[in-house]
C-alpha atoms as a PDB file:
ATOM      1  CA  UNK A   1       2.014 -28.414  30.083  1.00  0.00           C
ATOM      2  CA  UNK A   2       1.325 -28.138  26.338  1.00  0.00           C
ATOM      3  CA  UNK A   3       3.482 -25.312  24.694  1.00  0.00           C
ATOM      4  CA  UNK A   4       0.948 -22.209  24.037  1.00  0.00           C
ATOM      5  CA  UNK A   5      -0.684 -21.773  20.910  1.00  0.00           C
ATOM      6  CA  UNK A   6       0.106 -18.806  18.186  1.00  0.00           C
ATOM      7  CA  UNK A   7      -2.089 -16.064  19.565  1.00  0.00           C
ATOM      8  CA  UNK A   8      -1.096 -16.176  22.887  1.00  0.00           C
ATOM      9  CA  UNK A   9       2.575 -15.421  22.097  1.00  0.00           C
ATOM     10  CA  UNK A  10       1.728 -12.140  20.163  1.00  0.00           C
ATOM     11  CA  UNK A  11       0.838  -8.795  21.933  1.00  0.00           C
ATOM     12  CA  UNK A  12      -2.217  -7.743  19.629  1.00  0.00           C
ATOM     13  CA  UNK A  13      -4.935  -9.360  21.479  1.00  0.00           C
ATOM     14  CA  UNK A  14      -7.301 -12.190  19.096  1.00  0.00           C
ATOM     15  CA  UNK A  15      -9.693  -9.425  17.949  1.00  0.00           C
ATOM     16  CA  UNK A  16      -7.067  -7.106  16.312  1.00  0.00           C
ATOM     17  CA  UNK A  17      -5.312  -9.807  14.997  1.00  0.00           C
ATOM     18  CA  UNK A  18      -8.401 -11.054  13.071  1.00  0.00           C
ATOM     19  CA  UNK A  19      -9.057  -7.589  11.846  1.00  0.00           C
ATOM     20  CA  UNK A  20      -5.805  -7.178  10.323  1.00  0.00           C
ATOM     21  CA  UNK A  21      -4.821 -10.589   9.014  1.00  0.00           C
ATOM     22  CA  UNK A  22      -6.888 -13.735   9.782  1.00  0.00           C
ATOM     23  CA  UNK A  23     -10.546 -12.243   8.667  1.00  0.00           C
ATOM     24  CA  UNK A  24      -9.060  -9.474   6.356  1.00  0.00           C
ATOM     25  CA  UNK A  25      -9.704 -10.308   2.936  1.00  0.00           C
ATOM     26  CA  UNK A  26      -8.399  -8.958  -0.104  1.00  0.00           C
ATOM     27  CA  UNK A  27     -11.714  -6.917  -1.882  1.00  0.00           C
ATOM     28  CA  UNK A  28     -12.802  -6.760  -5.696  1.00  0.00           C
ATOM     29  CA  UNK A  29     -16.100  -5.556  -4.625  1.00  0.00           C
ATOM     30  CA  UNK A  30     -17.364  -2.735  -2.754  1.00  0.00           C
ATOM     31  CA  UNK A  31     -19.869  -1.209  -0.309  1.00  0.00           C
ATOM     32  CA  UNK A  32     -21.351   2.385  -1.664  1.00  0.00           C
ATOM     33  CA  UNK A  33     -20.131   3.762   1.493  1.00  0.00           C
ATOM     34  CA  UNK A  34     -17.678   6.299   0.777  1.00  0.00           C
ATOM     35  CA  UNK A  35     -14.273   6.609   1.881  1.00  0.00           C
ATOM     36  CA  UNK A  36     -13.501   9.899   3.867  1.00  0.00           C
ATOM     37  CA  UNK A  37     -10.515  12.024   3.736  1.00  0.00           C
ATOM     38  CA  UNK A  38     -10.639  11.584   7.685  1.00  0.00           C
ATOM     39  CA  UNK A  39     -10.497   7.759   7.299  1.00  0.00           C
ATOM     40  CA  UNK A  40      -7.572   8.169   4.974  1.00  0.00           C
ATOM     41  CA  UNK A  41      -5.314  10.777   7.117  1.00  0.00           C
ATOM     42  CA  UNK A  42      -6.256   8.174  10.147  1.00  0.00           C
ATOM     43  CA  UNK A  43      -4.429   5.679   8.471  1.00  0.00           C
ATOM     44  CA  UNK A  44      -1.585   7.375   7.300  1.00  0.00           C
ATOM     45  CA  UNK A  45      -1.482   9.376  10.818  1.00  0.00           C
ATOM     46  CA  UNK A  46      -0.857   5.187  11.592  1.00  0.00           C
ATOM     47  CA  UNK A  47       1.365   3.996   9.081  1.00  0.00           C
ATOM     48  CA  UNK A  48       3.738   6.440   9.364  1.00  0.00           C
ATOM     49  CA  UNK A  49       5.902   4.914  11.798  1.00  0.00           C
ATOM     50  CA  UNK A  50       6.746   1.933   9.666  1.00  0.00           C
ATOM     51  CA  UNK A  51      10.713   1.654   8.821  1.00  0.00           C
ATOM     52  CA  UNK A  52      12.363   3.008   5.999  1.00  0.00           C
ATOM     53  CA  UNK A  53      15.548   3.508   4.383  1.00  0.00           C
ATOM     54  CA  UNK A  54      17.580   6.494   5.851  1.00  0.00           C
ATOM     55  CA  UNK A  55      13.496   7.312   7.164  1.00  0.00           C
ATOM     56  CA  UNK A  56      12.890   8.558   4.091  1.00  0.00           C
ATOM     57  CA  UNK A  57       9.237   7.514   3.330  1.00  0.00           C
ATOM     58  CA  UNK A  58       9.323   7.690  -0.098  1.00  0.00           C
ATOM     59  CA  UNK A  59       5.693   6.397  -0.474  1.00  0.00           C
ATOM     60  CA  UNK A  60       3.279   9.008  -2.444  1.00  0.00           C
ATOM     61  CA  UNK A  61      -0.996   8.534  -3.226  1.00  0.00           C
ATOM     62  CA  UNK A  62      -2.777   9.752  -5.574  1.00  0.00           C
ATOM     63  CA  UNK A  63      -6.329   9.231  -4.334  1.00  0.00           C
ATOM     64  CA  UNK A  64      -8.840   9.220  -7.424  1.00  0.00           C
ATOM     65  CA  UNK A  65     -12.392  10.422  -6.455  1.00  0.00           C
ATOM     66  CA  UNK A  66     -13.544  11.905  -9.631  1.00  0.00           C
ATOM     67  CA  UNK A  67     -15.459  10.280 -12.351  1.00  0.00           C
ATOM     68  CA  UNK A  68     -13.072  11.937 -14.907  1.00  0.00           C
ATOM     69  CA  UNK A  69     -10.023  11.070 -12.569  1.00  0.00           C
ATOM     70  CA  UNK A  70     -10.993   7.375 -13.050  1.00  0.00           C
ATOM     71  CA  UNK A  71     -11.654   7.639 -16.559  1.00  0.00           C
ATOM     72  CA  UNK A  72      -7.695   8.783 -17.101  1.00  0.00           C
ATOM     73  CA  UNK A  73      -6.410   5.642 -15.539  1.00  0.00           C
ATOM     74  CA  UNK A  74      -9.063   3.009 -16.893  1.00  0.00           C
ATOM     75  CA  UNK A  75      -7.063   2.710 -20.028  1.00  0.00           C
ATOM     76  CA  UNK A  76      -3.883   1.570 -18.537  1.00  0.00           C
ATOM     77  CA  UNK A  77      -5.438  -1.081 -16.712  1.00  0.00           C
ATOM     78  CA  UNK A  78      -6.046  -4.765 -17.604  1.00  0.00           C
ATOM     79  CA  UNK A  79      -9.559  -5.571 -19.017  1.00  0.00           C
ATOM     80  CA  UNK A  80     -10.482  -7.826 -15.680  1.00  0.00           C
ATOM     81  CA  UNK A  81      -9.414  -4.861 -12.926  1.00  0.00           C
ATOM     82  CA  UNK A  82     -11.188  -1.926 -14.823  1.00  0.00           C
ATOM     83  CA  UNK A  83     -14.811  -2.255 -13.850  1.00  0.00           C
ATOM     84  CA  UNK A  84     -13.992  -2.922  -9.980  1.00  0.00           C
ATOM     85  CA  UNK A  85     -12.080   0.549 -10.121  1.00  0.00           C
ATOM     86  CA  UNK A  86     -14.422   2.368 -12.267  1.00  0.00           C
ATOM     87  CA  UNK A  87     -16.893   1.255  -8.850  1.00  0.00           C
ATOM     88  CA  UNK A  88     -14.673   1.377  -6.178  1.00  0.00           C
ATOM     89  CA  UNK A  89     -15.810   3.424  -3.288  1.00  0.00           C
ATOM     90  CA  UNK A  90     -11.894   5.029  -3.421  1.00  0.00           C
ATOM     91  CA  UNK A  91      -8.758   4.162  -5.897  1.00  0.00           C
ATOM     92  CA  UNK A  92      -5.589   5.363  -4.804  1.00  0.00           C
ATOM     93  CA  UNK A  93      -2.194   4.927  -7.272  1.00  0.00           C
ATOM     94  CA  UNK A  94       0.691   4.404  -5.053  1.00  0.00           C
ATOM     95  CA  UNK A  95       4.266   5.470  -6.239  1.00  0.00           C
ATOM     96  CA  UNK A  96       7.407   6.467  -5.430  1.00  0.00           C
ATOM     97  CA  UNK A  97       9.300   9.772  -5.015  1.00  0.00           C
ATOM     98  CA  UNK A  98      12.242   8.891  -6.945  1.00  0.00           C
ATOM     99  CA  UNK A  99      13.558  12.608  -5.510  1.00  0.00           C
ATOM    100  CA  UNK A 100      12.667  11.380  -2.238  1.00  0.00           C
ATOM    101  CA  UNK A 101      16.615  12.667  -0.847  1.00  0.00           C
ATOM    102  CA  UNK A 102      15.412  16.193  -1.205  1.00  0.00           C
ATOM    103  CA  UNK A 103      13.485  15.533   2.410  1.00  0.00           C
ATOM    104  CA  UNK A 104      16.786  14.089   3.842  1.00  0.00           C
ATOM    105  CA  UNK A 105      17.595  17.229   5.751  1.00  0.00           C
ATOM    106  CA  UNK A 106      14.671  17.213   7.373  1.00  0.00           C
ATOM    107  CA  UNK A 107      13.819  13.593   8.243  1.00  0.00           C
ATOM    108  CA  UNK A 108      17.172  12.076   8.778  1.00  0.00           C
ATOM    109  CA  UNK A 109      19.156  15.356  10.362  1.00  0.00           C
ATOM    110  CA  UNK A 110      21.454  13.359  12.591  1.00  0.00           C
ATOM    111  CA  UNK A 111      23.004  12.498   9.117  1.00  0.00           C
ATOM    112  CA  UNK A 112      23.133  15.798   7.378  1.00  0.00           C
ATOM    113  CA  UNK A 113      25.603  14.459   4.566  1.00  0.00           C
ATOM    114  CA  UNK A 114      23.043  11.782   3.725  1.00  0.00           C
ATOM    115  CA  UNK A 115      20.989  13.644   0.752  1.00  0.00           C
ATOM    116  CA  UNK A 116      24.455  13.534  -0.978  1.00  0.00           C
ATOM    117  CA  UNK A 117      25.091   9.923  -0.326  1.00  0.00           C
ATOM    118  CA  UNK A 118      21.664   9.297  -3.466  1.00  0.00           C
ATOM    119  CA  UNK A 119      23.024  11.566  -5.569  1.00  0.00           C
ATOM    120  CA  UNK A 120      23.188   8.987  -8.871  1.00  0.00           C
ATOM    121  CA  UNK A 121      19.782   8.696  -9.869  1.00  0.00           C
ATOM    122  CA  UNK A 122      19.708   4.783 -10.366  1.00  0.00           C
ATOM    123  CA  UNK A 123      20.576   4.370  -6.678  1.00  0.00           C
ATOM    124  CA  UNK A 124      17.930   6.507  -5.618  1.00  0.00           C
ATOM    125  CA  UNK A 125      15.071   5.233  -7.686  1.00  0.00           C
ATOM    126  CA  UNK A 126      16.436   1.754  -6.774  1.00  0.00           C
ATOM    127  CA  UNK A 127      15.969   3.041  -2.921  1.00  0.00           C
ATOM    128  CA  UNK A 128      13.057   4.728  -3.305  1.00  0.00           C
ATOM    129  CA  UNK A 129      11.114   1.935  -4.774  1.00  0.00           C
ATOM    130  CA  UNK A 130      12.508   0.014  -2.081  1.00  0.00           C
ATOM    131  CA  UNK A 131      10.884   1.960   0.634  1.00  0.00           C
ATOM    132  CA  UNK A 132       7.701   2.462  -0.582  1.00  0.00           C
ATOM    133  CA  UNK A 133       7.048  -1.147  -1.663  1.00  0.00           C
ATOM    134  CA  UNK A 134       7.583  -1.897   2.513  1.00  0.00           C
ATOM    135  CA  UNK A 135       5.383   1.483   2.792  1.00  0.00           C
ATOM    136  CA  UNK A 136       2.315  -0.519   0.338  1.00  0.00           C
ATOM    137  CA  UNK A 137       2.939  -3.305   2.708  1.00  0.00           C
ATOM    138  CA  UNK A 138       1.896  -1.433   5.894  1.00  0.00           C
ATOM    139  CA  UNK A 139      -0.452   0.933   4.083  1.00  0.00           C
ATOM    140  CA  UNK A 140      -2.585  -2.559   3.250  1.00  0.00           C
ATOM    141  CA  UNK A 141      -2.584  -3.367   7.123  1.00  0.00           C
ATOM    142  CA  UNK A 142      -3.658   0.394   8.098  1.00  0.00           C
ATOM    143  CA  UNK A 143      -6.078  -0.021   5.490  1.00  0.00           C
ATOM    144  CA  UNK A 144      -7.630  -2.867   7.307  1.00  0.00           C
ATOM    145  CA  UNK A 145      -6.770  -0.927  10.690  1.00  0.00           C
ATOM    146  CA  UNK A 146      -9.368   0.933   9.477  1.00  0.00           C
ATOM    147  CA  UNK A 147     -12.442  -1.879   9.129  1.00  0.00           C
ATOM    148  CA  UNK A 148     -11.980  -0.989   5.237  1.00  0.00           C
ATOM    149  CA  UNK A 149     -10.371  -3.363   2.977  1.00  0.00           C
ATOM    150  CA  UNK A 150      -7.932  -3.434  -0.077  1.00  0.00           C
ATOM    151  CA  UNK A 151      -8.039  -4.879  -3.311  1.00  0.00           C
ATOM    152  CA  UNK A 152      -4.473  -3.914  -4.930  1.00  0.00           C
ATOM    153  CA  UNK A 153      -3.529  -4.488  -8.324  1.00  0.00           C
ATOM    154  CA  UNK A 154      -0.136  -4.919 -10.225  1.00  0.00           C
ATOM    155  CA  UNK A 155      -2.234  -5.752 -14.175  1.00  0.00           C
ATOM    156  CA  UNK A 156      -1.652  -2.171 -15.314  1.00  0.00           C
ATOM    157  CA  UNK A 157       0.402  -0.033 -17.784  1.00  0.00           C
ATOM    158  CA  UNK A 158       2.357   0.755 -14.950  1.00  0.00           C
ATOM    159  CA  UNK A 159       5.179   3.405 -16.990  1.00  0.00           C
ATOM    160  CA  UNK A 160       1.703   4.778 -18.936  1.00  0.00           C
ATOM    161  CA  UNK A 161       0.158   5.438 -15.297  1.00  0.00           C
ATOM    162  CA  UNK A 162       3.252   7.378 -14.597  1.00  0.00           C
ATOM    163  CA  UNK A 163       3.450   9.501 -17.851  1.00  0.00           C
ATOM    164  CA  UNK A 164      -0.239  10.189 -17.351  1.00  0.00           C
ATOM    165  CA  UNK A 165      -0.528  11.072 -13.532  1.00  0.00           C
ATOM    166  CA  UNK A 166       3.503  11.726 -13.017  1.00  0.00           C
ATOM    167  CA  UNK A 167       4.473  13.433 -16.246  1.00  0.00           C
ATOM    168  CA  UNK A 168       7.080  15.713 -13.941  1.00  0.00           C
ATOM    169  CA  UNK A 169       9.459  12.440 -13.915  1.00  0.00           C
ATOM    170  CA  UNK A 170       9.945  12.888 -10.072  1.00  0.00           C
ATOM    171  CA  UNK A 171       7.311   9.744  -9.201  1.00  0.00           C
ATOM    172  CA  UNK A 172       7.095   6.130 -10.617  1.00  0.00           C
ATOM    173  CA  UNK A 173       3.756   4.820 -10.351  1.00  0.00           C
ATOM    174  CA  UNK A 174       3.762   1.389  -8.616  1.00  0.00           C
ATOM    175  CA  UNK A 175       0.725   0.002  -7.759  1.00  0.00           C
ATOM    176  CA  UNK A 176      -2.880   0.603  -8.371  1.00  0.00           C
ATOM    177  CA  UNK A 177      -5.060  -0.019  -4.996  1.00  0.00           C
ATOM    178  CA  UNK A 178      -8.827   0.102  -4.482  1.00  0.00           C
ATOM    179  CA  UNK A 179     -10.364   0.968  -0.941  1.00  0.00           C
ATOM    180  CA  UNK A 180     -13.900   0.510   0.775  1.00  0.00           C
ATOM    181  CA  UNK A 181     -15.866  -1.297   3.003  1.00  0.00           C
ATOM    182  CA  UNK A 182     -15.979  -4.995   1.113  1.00  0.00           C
ATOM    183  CA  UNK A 183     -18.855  -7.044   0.188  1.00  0.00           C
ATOM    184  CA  UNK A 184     -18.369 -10.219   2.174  1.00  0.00           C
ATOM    185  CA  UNK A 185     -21.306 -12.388  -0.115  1.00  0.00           C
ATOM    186  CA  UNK A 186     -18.687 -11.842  -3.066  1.00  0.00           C
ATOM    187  CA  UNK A 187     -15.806 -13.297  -1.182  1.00  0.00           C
ATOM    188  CA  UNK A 188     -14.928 -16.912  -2.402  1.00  0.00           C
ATOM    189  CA  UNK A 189     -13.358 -19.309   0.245  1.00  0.00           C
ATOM    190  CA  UNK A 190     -10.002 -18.134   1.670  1.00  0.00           C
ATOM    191  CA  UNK A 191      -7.187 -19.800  -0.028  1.00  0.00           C
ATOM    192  CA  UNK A 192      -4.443 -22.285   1.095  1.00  0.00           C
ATOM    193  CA  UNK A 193      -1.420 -20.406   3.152  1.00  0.00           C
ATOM    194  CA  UNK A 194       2.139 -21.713   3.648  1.00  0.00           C
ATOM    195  CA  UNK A 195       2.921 -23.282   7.284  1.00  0.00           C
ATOM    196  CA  UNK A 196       5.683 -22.185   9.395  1.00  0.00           C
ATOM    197  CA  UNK A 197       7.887 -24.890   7.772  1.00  0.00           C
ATOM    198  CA  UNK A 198       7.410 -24.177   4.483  1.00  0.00           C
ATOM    199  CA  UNK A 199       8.653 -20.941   4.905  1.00  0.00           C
ATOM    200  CA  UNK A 200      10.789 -20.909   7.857  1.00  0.00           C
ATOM    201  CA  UNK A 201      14.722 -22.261   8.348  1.00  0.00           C
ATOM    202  CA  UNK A 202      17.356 -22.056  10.717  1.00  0.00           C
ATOM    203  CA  UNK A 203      20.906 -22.403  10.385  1.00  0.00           C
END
């Protein structure tokens, strides 16, 4: 008997795993269809769940509907991502709660000592991005959860996002991330992944 192949040895069944990884495609164009505030609560009702450190979800989004919203951050991004956003159905700038111990009471309380353990700022901003990095990671896959897809984007004035947006010095933007239902006829052809070897060792 010949050994079963890759989908059969996962629990999503063929369907959601297309949805979330095999069809999903990262977006740089849009449907008009708007992106609710329902849609968006869905997927962070989803996300949620998703490991951090000491559970402290440091993870914060800024969603940008407005016309003059958009025109604030246009500046700080590179020339090729700024007329995608300025069209995107929904732009959301992701960063981190460098204060994110403050919670610590309340969402790791079978530690209670544990706010005082990030007490030096450098160790807590180091954490924090930490955490919300994985948290971009599963917001992407809620995001596609959804039937919406993602176009992120790291080509932007990343500490000039943060004075404009952040100027209390609590957050550190991290990543700029448009939302919508994509435009599959402006998809080019999927490009090459790694196999399991390439990536994969044992010891």
């Amino acid at each position: 008997m010949s050994a079963p192949t890759t989908p059969d040895l996962l629990a999503l069944d063929r369907a959601a795993q297309d949805l979330l990884f095999r069809a999903a495609r990262t977006a740089n164009t849009f449907t008009d269809e708007p992106v609710t505030d329902a849609e968006v609560a869905a997927i962070h009702d989803l996300i949620r769940y998703g490991p951090t450190a000491y559970n402290g979800q440091p993870l914060r989004v800024l969603l940008l509907r407005s016309t003059a919203a958009r025109a604030r951050l246009l500046p700080y991004l590179s020339s090729n991502n700024r007329a995608k956003t300025a069209s995107a159905p929904l732009v959301a700038v992701l960063a981190a709660d460098v204060d994110f111990h403050e919670r610590l009471p309340e969402l790791y309380p079978h530690r209670p000592q544990a706010r005082d353990w990030l007490t030096d700022r450098a160790t807590r901003v180091e954490q924090a991005r930490f955490s919300a990095t994985l948290q971009i990671g599963y917001l992407l896959v809620g995001v596609r959860a959804a039937g919406l897809a993602a176009g992120p984007m790291a080509g932007f004035d990343a500490a000039g996002v943060t004075r404009e947006f952040f100027p209390d010095g609590r957050h550190e933007a991290l990543l700029v991330m448009n939302v919508g239902r994509p435009d599959p006829d402006s998809w080019r052809e999927r490009l090459p992944r790694l196999d399991t070897e390439d990536v994969v060792r044992t010891l």
